[in-house]
C-alpha atoms as a PDB file:
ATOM      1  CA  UNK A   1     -20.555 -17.082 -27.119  1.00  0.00           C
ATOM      2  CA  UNK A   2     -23.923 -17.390 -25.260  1.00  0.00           C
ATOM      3  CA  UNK A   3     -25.207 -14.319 -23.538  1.00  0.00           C
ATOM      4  CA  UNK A   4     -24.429 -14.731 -19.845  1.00  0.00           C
ATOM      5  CA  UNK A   5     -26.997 -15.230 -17.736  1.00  0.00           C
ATOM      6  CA  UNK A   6     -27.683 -14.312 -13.895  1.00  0.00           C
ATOM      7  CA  UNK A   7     -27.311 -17.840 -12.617  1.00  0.00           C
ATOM      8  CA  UNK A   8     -23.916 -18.034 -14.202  1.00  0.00           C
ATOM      9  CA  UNK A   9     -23.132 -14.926 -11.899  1.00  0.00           C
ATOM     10  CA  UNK A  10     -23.904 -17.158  -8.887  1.00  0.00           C
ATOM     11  CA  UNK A  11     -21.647 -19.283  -9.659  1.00  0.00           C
ATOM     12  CA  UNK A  12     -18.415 -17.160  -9.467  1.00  0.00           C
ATOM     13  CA  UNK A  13     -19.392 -16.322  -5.786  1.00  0.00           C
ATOM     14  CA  UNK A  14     -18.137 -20.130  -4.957  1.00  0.00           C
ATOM     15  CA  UNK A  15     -14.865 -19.058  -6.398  1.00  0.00           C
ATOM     16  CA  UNK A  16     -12.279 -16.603  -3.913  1.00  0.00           C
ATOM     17  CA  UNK A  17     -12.476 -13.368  -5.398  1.00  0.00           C
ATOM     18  CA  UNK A  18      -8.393 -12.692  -4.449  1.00  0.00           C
ATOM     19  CA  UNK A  19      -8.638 -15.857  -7.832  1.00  0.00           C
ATOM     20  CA  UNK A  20     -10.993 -14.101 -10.049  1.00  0.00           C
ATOM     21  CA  UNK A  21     -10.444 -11.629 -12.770  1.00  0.00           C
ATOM     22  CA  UNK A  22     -12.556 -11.511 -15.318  1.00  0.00           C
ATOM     23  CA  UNK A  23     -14.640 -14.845 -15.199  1.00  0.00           C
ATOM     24  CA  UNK A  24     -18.026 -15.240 -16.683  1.00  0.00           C
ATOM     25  CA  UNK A  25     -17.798 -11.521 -17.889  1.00  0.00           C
ATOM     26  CA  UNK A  26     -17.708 -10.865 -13.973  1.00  0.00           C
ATOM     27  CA  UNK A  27     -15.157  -8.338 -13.303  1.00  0.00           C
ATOM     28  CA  UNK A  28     -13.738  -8.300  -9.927  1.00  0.00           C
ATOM     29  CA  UNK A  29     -10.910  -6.031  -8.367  1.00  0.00           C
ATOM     30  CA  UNK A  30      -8.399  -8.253  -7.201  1.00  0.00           C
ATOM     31  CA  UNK A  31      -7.374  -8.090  -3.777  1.00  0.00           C
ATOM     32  CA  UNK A  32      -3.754  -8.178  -2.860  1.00  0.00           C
ATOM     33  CA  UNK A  33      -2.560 -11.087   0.193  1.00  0.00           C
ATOM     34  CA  UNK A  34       0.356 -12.595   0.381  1.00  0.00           C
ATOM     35  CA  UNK A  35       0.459 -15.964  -0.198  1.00  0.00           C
ATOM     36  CA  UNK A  36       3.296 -18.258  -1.267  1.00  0.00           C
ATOM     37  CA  UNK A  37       2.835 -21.835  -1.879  1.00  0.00           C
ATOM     38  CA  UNK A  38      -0.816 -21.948  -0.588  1.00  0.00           C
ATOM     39  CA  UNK A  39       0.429 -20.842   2.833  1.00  0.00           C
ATOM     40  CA  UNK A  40      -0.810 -17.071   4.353  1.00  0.00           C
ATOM     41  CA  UNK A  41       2.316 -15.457   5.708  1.00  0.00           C
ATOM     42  CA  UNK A  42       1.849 -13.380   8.952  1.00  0.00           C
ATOM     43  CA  UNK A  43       1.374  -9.701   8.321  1.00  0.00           C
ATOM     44  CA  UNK A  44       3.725  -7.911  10.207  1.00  0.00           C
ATOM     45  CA  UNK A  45       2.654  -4.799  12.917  1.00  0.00           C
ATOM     46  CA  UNK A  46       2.831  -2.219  10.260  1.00  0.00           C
ATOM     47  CA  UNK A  47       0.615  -4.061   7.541  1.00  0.00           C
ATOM     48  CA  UNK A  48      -1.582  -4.037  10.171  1.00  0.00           C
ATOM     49  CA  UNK A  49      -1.370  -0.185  10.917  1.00  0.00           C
ATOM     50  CA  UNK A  50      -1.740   0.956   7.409  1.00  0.00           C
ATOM     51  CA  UNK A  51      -4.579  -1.846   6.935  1.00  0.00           C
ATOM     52  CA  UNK A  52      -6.545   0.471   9.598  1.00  0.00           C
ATOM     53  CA  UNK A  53      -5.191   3.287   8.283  1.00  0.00           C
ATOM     54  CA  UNK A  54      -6.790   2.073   4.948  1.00  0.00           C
ATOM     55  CA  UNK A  55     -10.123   1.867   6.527  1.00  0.00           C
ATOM     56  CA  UNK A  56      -9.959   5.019   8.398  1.00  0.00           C
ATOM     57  CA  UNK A  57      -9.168   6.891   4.995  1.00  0.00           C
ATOM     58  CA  UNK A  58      -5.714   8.569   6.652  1.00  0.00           C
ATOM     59  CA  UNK A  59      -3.809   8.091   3.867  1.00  0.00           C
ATOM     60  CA  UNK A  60      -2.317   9.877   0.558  1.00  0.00           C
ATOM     61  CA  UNK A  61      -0.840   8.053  -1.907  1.00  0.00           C
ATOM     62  CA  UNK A  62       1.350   8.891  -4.871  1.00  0.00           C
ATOM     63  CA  UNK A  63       3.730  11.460  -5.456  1.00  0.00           C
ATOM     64  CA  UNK A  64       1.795  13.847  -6.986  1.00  0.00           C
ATOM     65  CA  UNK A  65      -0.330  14.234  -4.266  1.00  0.00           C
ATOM     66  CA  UNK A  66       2.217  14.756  -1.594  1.00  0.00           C
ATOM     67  CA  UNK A  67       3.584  17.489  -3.706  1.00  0.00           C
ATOM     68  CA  UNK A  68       0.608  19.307  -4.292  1.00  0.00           C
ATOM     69  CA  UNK A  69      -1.722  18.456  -1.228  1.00  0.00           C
ATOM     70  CA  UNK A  70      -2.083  21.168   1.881  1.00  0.00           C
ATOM     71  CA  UNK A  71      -2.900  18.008   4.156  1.00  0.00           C
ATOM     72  CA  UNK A  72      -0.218  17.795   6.856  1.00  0.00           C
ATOM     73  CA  UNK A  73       1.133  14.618   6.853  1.00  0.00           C
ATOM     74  CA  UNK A  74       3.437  12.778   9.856  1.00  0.00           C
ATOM     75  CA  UNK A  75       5.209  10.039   7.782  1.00  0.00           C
ATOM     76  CA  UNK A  76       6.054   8.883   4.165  1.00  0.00           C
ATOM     77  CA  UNK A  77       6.180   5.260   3.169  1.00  0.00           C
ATOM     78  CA  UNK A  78       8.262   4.505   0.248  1.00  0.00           C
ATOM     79  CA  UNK A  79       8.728   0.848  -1.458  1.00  0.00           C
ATOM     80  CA  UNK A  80      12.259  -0.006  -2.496  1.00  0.00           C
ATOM     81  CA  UNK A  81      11.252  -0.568  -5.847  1.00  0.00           C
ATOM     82  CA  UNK A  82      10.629   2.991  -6.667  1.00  0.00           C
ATOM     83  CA  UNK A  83      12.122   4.663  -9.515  1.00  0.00           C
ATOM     84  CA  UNK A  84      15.470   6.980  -8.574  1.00  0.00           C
ATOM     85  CA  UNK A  85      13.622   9.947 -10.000  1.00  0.00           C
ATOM     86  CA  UNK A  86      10.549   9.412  -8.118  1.00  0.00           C
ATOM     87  CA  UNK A  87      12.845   8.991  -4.585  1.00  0.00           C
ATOM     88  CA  UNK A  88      14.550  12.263  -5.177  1.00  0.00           C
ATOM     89  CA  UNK A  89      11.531  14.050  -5.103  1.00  0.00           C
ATOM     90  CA  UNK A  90      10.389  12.021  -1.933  1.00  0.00           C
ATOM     91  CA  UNK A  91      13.838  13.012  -0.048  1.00  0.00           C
ATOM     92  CA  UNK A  92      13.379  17.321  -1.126  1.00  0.00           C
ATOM     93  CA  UNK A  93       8.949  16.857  -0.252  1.00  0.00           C
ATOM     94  CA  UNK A  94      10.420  15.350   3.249  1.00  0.00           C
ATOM     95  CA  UNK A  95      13.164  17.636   3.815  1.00  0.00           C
ATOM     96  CA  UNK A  96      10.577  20.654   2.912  1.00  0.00           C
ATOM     97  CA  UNK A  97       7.917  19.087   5.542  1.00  0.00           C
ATOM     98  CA  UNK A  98      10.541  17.335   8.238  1.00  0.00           C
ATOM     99  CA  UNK A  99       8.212  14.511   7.491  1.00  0.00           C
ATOM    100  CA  UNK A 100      10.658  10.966   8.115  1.00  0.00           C
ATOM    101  CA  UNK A 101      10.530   8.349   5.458  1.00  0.00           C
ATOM    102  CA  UNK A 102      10.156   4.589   6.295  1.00  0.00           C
ATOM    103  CA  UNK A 103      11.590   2.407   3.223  1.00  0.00           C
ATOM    104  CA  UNK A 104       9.317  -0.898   2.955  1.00  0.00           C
ATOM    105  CA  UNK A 105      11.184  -3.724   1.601  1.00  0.00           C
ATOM    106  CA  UNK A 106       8.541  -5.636   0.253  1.00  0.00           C
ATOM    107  CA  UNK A 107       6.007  -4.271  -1.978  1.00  0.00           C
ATOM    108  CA  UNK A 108       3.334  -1.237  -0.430  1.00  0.00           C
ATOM    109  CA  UNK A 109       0.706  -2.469  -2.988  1.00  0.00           C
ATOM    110  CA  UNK A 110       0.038  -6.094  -0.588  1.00  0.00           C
ATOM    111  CA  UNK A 111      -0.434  -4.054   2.268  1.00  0.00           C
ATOM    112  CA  UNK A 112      -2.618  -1.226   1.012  1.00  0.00           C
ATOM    113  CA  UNK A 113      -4.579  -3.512  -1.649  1.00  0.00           C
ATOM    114  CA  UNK A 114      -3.750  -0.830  -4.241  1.00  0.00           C
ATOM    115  CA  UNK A 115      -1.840  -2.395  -7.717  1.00  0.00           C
ATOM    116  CA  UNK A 116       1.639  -0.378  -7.961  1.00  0.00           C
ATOM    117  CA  UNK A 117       1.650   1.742  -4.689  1.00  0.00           C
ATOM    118  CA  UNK A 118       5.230   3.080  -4.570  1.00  0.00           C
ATOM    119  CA  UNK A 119       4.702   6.040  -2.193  1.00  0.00           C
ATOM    120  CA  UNK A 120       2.087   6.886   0.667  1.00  0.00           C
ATOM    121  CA  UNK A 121       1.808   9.518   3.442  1.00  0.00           C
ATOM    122  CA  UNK A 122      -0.110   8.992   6.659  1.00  0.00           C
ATOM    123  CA  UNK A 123      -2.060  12.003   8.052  1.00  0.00           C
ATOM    124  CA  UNK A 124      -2.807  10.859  11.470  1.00  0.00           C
ATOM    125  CA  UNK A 125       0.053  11.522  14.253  1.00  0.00           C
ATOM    126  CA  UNK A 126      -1.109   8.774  15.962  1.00  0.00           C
ATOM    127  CA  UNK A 127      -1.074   6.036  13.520  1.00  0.00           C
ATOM    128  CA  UNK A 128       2.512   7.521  12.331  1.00  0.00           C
ATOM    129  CA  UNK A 129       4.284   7.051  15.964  1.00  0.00           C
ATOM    130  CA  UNK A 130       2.988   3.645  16.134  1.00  0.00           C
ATOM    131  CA  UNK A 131       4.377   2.716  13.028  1.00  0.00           C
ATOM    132  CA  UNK A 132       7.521   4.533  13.870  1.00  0.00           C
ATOM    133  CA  UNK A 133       7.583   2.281  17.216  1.00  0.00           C
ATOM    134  CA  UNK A 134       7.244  -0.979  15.654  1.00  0.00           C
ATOM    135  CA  UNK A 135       9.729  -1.165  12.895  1.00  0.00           C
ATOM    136  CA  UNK A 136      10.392  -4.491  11.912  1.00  0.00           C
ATOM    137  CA  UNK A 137      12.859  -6.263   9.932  1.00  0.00           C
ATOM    138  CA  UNK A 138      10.552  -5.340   6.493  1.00  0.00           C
ATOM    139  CA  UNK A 139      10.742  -1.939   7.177  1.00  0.00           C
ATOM    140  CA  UNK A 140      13.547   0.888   7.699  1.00  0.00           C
ATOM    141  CA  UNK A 141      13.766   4.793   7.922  1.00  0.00           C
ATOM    142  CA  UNK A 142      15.613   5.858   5.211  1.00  0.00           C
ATOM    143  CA  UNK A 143      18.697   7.683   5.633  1.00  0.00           C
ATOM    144  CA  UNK A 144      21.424   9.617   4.084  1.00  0.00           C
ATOM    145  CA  UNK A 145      23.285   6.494   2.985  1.00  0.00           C
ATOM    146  CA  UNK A 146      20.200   5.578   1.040  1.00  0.00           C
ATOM    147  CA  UNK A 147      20.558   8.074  -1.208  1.00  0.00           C
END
């Protein structure tokens, strides 16, 4: 294999990143949108929320770090793909904090652009209650029938 060279490089920048891996020894993270068939579906209200709340850096993620972080945080976002083990611990952390959880029914990874996101926290109150306010048909707080 011939050593690659840096006009090879320019060449994967004509390519969409969101299609490239590992192409011409270019590594690129992938970046997570939801497309079927070609076709962008519309984000709902909340992708957009924790999109800014992305950006803003007003988020924890994974379980771990809820359990051991002194960060107050004002909501917990769990995907309904998450392991039973990993949801019990969710359900004591919120009942410790009073801290509501809102179960996403498609995956948290598209929204956040992080690969297997099962469980975030958002640490701004005002970010939180807007999310709380605009729960769509994707997302649901999770009650004691969940369990």
């Amino acid at each position: 294999m011939a050593p690659i060279s840096a006009g090879m490089r320019n060449v994967s920048k004509s390519v969409p990143k969101a299609y490239c891996a590992n192409i011409w020894g270019v590594k690129y993270r992938l970046k997570f949108t939801r497309r079927y068939d070609g076709y962008t579906v519309k984000r709902s209200k909340i992708d957009s929320l924790l999109g800014f709340a992305v950006k803003a850096g007003k988020i924890l993620y994974g379980i771990d770090t809820l359990e051991t972080t002194k960060l107050r945080y004002y909501l917990i976002l769990l995907c309904h793909s998450t392991a039973e083990n990993t949801r019990k611990k969710v359900i004591h952390i919120a009942e410790l904090r009073r801290v509501p959880i809102v179960v996403s029914e498609s995956d948290l990874q598209y929204a956040v652009g992080r690969k297997n996101c099962k469980v975030l926290a958002i640490t701004d109150r005002q970010m939180s209650d807007a999310m709380c306010k605009y729960l769509e048909e994707g997302y649901h707080l999770f009650s004691s029938e969940d369990k």
